[in-house]
C-alpha atoms as a PDB file:
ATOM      1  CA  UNK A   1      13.193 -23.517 -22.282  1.00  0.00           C
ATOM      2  CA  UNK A   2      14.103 -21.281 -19.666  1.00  0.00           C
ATOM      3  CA  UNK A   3      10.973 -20.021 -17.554  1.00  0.00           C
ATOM      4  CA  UNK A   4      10.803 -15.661 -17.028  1.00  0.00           C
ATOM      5  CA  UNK A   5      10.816 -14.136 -14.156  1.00  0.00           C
ATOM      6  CA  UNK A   6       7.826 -12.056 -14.614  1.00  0.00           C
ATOM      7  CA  UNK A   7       6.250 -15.958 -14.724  1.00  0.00           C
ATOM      8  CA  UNK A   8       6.819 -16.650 -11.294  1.00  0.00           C
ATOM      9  CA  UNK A   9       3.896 -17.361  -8.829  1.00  0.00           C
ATOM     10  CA  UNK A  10       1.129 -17.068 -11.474  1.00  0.00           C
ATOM     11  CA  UNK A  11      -0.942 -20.170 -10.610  1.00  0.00           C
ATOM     12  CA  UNK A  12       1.522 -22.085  -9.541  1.00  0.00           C
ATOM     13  CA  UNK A  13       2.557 -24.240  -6.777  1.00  0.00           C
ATOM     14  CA  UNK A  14       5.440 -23.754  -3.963  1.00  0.00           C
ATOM     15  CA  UNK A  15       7.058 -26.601  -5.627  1.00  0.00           C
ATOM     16  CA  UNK A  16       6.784 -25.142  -9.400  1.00  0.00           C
ATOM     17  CA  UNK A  17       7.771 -21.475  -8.254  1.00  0.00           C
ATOM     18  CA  UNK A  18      11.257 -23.005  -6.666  1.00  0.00           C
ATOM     19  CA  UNK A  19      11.775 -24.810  -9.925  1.00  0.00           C
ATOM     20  CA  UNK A  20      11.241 -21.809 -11.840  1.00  0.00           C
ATOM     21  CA  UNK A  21      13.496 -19.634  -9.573  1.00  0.00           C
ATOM     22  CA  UNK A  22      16.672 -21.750  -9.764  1.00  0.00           C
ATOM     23  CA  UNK A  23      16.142 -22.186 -13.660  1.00  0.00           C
ATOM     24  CA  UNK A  24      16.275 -18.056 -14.444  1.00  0.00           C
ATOM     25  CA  UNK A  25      19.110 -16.559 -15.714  1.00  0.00           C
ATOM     26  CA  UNK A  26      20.567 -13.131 -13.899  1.00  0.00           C
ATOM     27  CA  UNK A  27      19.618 -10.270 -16.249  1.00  0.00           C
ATOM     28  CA  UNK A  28      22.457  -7.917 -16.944  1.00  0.00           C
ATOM     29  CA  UNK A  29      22.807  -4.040 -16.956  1.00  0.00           C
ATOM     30  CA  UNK A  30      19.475  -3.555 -14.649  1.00  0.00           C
ATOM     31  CA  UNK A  31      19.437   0.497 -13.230  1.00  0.00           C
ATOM     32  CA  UNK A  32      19.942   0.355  -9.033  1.00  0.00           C
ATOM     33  CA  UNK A  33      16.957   2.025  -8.031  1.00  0.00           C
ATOM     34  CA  UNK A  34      18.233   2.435  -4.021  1.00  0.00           C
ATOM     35  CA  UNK A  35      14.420   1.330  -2.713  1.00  0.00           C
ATOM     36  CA  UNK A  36      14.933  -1.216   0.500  1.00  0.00           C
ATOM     37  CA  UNK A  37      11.789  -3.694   0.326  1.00  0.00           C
ATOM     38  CA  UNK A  38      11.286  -5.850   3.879  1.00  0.00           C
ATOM     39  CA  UNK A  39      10.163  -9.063   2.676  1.00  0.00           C
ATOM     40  CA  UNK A  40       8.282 -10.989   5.501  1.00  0.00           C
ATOM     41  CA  UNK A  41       6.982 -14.590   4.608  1.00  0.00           C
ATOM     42  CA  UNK A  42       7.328 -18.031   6.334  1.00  0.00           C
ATOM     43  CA  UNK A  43       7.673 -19.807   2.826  1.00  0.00           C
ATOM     44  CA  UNK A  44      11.025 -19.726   1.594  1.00  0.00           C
ATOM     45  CA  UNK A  45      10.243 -20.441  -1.943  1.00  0.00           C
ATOM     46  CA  UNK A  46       8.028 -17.650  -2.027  1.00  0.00           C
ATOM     47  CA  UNK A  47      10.902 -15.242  -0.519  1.00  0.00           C
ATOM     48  CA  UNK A  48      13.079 -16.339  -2.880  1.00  0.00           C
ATOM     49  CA  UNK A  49      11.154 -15.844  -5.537  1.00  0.00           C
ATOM     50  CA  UNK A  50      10.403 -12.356  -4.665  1.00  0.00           C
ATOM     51  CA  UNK A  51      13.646 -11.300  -3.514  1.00  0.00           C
ATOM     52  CA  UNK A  52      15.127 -12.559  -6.771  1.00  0.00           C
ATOM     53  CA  UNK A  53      12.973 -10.761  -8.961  1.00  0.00           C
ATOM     54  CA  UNK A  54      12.728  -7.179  -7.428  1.00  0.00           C
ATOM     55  CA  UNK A  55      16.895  -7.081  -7.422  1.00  0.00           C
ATOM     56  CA  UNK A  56      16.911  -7.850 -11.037  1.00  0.00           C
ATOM     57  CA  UNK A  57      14.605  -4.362 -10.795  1.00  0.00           C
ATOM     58  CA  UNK A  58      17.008  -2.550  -8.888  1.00  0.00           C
ATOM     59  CA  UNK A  59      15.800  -2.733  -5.610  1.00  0.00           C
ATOM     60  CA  UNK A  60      17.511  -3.942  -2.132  1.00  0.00           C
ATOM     61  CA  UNK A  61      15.601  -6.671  -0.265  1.00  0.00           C
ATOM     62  CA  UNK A  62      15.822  -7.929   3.195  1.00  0.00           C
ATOM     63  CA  UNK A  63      13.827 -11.011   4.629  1.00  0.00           C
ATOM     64  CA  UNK A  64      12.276 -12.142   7.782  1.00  0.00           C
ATOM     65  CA  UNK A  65      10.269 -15.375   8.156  1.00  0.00           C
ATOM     66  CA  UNK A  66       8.176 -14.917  11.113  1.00  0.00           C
ATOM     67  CA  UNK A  67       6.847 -11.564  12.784  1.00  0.00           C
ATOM     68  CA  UNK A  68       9.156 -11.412  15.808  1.00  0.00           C
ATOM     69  CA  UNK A  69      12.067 -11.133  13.271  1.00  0.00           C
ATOM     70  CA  UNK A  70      10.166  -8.863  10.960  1.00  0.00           C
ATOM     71  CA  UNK A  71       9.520  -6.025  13.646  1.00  0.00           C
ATOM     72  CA  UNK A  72      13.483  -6.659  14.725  1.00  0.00           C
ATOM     73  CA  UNK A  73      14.564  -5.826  11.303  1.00  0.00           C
ATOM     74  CA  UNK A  74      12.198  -2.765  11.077  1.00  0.00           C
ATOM     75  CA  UNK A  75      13.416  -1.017  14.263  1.00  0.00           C
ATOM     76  CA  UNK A  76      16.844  -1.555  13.256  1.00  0.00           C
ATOM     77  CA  UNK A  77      16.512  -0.529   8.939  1.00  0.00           C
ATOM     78  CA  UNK A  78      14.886   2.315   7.697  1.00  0.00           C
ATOM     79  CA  UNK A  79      12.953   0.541   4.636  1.00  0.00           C
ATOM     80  CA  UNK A  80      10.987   2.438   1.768  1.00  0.00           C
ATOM     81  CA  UNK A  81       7.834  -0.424   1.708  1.00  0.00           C
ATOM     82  CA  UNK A  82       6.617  -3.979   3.361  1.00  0.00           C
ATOM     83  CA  UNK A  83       5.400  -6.903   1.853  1.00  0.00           C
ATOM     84  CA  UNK A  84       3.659  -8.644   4.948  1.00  0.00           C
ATOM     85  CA  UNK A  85       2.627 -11.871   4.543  1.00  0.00           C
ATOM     86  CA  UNK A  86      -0.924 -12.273   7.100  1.00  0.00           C
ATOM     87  CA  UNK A  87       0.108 -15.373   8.528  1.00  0.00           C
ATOM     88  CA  UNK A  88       3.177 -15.634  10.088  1.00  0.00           C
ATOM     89  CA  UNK A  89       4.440 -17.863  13.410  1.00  0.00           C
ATOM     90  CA  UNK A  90       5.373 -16.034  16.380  1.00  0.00           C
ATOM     91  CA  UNK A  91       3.911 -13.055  15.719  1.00  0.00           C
ATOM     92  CA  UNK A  92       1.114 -12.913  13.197  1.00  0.00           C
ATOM     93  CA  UNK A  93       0.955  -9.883  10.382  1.00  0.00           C
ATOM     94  CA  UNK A  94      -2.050  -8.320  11.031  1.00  0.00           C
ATOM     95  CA  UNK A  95      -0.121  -7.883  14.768  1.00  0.00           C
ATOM     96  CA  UNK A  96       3.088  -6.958  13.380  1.00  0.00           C
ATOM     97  CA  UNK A  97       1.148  -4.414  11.098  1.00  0.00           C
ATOM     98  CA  UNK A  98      -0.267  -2.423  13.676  1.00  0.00           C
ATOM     99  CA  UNK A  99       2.708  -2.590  15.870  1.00  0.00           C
ATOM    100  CA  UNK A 100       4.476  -0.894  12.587  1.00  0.00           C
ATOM    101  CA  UNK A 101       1.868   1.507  11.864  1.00  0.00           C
ATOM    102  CA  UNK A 102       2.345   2.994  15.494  1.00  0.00           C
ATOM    103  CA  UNK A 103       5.928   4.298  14.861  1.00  0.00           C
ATOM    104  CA  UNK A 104       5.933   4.697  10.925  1.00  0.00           C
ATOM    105  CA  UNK A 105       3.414   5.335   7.564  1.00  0.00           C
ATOM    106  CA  UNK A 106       6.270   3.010   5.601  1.00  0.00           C
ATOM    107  CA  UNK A 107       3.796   1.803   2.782  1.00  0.00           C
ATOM    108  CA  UNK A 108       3.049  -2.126   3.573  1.00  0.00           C
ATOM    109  CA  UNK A 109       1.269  -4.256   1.472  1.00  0.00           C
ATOM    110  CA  UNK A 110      -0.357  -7.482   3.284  1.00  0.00           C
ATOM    111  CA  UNK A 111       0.007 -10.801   1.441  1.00  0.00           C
ATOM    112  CA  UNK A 112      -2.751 -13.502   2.310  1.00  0.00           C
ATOM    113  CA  UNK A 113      -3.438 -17.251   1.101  1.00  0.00           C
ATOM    114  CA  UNK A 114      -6.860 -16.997   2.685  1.00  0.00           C
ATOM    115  CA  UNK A 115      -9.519 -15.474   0.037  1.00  0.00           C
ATOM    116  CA  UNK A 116     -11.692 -14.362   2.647  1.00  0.00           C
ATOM    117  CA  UNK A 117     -13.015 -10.748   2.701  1.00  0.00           C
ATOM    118  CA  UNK A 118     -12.880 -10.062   6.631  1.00  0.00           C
ATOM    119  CA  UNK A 119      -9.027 -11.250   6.395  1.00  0.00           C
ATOM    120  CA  UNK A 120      -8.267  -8.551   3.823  1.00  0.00           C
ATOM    121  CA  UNK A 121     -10.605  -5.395   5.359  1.00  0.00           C
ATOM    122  CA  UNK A 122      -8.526  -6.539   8.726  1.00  0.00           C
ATOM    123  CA  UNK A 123      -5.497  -5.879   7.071  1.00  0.00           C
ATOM    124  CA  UNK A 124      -6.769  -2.456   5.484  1.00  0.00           C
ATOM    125  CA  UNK A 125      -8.189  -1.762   9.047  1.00  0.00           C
ATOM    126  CA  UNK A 126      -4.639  -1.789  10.809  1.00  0.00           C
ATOM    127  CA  UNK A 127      -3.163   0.830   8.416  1.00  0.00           C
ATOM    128  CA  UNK A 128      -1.675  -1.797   5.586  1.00  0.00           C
ATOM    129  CA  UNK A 129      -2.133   0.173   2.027  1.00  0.00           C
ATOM    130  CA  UNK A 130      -3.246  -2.859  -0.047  1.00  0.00           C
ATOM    131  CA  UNK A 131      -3.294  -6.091   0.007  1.00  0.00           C
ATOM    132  CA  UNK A 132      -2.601  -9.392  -2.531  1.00  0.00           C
ATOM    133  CA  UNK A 133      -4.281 -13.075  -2.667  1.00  0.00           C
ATOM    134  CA  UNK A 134      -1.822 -15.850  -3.395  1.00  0.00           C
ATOM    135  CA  UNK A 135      -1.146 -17.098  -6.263  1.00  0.00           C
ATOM    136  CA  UNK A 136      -0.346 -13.832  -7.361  1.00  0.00           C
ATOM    137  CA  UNK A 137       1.579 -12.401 -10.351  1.00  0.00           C
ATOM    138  CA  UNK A 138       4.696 -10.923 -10.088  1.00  0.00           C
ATOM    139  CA  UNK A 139       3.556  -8.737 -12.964  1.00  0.00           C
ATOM    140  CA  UNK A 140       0.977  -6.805 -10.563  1.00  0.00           C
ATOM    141  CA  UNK A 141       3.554  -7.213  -7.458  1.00  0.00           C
ATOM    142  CA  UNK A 142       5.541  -5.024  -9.532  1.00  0.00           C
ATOM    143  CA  UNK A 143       2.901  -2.868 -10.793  1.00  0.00           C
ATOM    144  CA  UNK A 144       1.895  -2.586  -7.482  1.00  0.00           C
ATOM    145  CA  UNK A 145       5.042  -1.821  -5.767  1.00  0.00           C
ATOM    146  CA  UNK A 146       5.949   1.106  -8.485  1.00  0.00           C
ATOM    147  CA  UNK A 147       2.610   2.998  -7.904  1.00  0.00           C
ATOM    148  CA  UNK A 148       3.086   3.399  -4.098  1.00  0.00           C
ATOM    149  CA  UNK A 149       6.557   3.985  -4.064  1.00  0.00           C
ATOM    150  CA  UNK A 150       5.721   6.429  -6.631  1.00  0.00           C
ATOM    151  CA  UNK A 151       2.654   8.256  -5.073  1.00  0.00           C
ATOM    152  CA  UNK A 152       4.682   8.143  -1.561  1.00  0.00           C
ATOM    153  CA  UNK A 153       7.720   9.620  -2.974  1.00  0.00           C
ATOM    154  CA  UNK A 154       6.914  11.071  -6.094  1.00  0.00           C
ATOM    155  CA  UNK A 155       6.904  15.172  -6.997  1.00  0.00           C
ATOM    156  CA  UNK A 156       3.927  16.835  -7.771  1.00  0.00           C
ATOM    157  CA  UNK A 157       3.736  19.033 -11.075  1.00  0.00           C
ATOM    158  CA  UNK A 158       5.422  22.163 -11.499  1.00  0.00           C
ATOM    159  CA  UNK A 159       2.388  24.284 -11.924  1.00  0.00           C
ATOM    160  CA  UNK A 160      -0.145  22.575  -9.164  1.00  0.00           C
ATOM    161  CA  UNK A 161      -0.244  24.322  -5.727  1.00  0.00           C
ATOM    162  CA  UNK A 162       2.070  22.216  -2.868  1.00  0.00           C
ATOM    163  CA  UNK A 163      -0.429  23.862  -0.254  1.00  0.00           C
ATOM    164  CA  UNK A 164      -3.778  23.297   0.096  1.00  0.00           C
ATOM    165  CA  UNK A 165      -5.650  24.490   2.911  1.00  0.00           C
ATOM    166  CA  UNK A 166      -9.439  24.203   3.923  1.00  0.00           C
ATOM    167  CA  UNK A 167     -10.846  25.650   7.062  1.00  0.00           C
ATOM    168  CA  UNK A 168      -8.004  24.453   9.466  1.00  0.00           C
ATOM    169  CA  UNK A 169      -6.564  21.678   7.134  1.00  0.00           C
ATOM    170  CA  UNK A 170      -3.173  21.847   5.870  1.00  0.00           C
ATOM    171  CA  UNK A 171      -2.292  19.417   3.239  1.00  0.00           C
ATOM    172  CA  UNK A 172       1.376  19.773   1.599  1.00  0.00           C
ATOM    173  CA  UNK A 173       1.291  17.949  -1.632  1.00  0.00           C
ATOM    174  CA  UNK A 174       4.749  17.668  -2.132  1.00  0.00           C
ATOM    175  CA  UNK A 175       5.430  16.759   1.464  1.00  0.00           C
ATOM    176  CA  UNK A 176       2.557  14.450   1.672  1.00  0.00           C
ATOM    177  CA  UNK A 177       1.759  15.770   5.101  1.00  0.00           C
ATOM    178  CA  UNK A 178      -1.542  17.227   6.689  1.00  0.00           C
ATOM    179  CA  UNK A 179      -2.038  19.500   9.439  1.00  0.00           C
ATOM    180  CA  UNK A 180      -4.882  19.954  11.324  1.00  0.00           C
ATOM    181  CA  UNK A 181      -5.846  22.838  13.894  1.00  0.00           C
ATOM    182  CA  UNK A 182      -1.903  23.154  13.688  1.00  0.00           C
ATOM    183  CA  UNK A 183      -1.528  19.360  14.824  1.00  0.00           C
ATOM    184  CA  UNK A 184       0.056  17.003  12.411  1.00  0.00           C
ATOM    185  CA  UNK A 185      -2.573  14.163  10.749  1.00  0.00           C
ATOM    186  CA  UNK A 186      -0.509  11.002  10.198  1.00  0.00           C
ATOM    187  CA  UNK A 187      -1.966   9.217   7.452  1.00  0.00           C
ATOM    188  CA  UNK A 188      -0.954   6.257   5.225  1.00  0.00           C
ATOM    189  CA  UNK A 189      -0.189   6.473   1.567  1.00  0.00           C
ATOM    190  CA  UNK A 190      -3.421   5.661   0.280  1.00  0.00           C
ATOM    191  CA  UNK A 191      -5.296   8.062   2.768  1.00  0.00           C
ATOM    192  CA  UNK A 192      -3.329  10.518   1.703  1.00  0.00           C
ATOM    193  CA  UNK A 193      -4.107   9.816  -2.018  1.00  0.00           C
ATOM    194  CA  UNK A 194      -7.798   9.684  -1.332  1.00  0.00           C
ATOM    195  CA  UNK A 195      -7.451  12.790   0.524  1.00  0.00           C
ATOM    196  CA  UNK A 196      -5.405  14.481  -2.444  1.00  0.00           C
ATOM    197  CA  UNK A 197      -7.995  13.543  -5.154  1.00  0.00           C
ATOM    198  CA  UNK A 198     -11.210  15.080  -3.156  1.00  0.00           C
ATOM    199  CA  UNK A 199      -9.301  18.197  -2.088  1.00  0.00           C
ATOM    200  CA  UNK A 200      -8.039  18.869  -5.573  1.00  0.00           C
ATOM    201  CA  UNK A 201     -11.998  18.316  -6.962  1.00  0.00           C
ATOM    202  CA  UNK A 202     -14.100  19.730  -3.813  1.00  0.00           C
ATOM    203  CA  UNK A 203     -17.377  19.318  -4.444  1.00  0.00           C
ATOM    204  CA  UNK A 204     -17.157  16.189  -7.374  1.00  0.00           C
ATOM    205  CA  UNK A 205     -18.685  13.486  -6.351  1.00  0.00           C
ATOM    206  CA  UNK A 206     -16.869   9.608  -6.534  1.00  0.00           C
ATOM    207  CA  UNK A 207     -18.347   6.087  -7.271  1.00  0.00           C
ATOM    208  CA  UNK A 208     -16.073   3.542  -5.763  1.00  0.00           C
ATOM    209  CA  UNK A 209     -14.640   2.378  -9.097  1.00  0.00           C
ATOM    210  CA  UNK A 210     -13.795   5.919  -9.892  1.00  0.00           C
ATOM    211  CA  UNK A 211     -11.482   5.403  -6.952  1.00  0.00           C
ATOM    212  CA  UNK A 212      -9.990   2.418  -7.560  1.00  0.00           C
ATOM    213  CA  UNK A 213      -9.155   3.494 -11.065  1.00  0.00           C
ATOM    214  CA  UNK A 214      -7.777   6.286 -10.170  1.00  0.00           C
ATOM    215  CA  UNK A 215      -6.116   6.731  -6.793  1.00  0.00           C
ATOM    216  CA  UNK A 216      -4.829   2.497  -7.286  1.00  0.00           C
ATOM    217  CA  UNK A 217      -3.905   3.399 -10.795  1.00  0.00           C
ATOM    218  CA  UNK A 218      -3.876  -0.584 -11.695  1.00  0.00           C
ATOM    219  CA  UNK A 219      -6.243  -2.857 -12.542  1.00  0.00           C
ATOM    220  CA  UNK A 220      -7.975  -3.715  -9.596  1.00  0.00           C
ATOM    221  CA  UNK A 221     -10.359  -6.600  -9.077  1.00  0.00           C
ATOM    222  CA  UNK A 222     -10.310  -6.780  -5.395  1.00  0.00           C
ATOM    223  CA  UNK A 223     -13.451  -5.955  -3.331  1.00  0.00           C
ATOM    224  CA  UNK A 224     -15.095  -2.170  -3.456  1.00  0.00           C
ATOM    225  CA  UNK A 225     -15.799  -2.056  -0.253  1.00  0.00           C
ATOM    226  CA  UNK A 226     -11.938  -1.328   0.402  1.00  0.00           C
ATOM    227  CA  UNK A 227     -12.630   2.400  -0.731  1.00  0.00           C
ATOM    228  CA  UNK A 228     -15.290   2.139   2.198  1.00  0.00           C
ATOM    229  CA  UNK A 229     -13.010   0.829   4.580  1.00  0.00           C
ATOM    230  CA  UNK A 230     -10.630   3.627   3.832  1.00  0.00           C
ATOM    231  CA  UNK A 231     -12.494   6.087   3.634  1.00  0.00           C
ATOM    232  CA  UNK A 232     -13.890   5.366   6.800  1.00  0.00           C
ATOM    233  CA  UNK A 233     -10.022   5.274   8.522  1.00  0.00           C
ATOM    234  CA  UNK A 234      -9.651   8.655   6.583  1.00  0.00           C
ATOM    235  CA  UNK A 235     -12.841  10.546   8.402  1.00  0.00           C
ATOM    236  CA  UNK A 236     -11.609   9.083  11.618  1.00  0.00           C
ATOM    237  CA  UNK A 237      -8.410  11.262  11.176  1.00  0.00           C
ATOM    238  CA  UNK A 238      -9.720  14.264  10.182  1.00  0.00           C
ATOM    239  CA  UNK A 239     -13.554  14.843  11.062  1.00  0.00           C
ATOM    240  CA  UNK A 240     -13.915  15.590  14.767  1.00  0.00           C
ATOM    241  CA  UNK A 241     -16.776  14.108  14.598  1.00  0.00           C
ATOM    242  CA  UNK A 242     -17.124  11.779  12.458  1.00  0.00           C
ATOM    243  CA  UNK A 243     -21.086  11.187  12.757  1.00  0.00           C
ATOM    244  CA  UNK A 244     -21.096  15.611  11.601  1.00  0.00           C
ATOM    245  CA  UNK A 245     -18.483  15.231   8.901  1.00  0.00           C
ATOM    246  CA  UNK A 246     -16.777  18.676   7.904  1.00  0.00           C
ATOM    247  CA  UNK A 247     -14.941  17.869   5.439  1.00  0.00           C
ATOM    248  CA  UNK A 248     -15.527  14.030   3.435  1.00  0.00           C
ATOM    249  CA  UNK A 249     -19.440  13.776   2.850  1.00  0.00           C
ATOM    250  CA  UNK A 250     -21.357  10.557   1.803  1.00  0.00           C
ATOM    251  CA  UNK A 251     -23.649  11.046  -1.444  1.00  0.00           C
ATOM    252  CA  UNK A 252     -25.921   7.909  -0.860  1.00  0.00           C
ATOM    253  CA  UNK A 253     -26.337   5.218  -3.721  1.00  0.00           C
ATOM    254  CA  UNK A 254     -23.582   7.195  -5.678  1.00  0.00           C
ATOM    255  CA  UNK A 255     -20.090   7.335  -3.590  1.00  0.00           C
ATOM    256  CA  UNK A 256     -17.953  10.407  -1.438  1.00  0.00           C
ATOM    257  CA  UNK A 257     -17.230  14.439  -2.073  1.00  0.00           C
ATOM    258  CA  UNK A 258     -15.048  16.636   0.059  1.00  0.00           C
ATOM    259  CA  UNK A 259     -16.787  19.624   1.322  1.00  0.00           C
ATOM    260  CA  UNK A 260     -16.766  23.284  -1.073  1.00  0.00           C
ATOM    261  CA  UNK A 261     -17.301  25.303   1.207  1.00  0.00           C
ATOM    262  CA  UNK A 262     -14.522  27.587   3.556  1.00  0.00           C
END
């Protein structure tokens, strides 16, 4: 029997995930979607794998196998997301990640074999917008990929307000930019998402898991302390200072509110 493509990489080996790849049929009649994914990983099964599956759901791929080549084919391609694999020869992700994050908020997400928490808040800390443990299934990589190119790119509804503004905060929902004190705030997707949710509820209160389910939008068993650790990047970028918050307060033992008052 033919293996699926959505199979590939769930608990699996290198070896059983290049078996599976050259044993899939090409699906027919799939919609061109026009998204350009940069896929950077020094396994070549693994690119493979990926870069077969995501064109059979419309979207372009390109490939780089160590960092040097990665940041090459950035400066050179405008792409609409990353997937960064941590380590990397030449130039290692986290490095490339920052180096990225200095010229452009394209949405990256960092892909690690090491299951250690500092490794993944490291990532988070350089500006990546989540982050994925190998083995991993290509069922969430997709999931994944759709909600962030969808919250980066997507249109808000008709009847919400694009402009929201707070003291000297600008935040253009439709834009996805923010302005403060007239200077422009350059955030990542997932700051600005945070950012969205407690401007559009000022005053509500959020546990961590309300913020995974709902600004990650998938079922997400990764550490909490990632809402911490973006949060935290968040008040950096907008608080002057951040140890007299203006704007994102902490409600100890319970979670974060934005500020309701002018």
């Amino acid at each position: 029997m033919i293996a699926k493509p959505l199979d590939l990489f769930h608990n699996l080996s290198y070896n059983h995930v290049s078996a599976i790849y050259f044993g899939v049929q090409k699906r027919k009649g799939v919609r061109f979607m026009g998204k350009r994914i940069l896929l950077v990983d020094d396994e070549p099964l693994i690119l493979k794998g990926l870069k077969y599956t995501l064109e059979q759901e419309g979207y372009e791929t390109d490939s780089a196998m160590d960092g040097e080549e990665a940041l090459a084919k950035f400066f050179a391609t405008p792409y609409d997301m990353i997937l960064l694999d941590v380590m990397l020869p030449k130039l290692d992700g986290i490095s490339v990640c920052q180096r990225i994050r200095e010229h452009s908020n394209v949405p990256i997400i960092m892909l690690t074999a090491k299951g250690e928490d500092m490794d993944k808040i490291l990532g988070l800390e350089y500006g990546a917008d989540d982050y994925m443990t190998k083995p991993f299934n290509i069922l969430e990589v997709k999931a994944r990929i759709k909600t962030i190119l969808r919250r980066a790119g997507g249109m808000q509804p008709l009847e919400e307000k694009k402009i929201l503004r707070v003291r000297d905060m600008e935040v253009n929902l439709v834009k996805r930019t923010v302005t403060l004190a007239g200077k422009e705030v350059r955030l990542t997707a997932k700051e600005f998402d945070l950012l969205q949710l407690f401007i559009n509820n000022r005053g509500k209160v959020f546990s961590r898991e309300q913020m995974l389910e709902t600004v990650w939008k998938y079922d997400y068993t990764g550490d909490a302390r990632t809402v911490d650790v973006h949060i935290r990047r968040l008040r950096e970028k907008i608080e002057r200072n951040t140890s007299q918050p203006e704007f994102i307060f902490t409600k100890w033992g319970v979670g974060y509110y934005f500020t309701d008052k002018d």
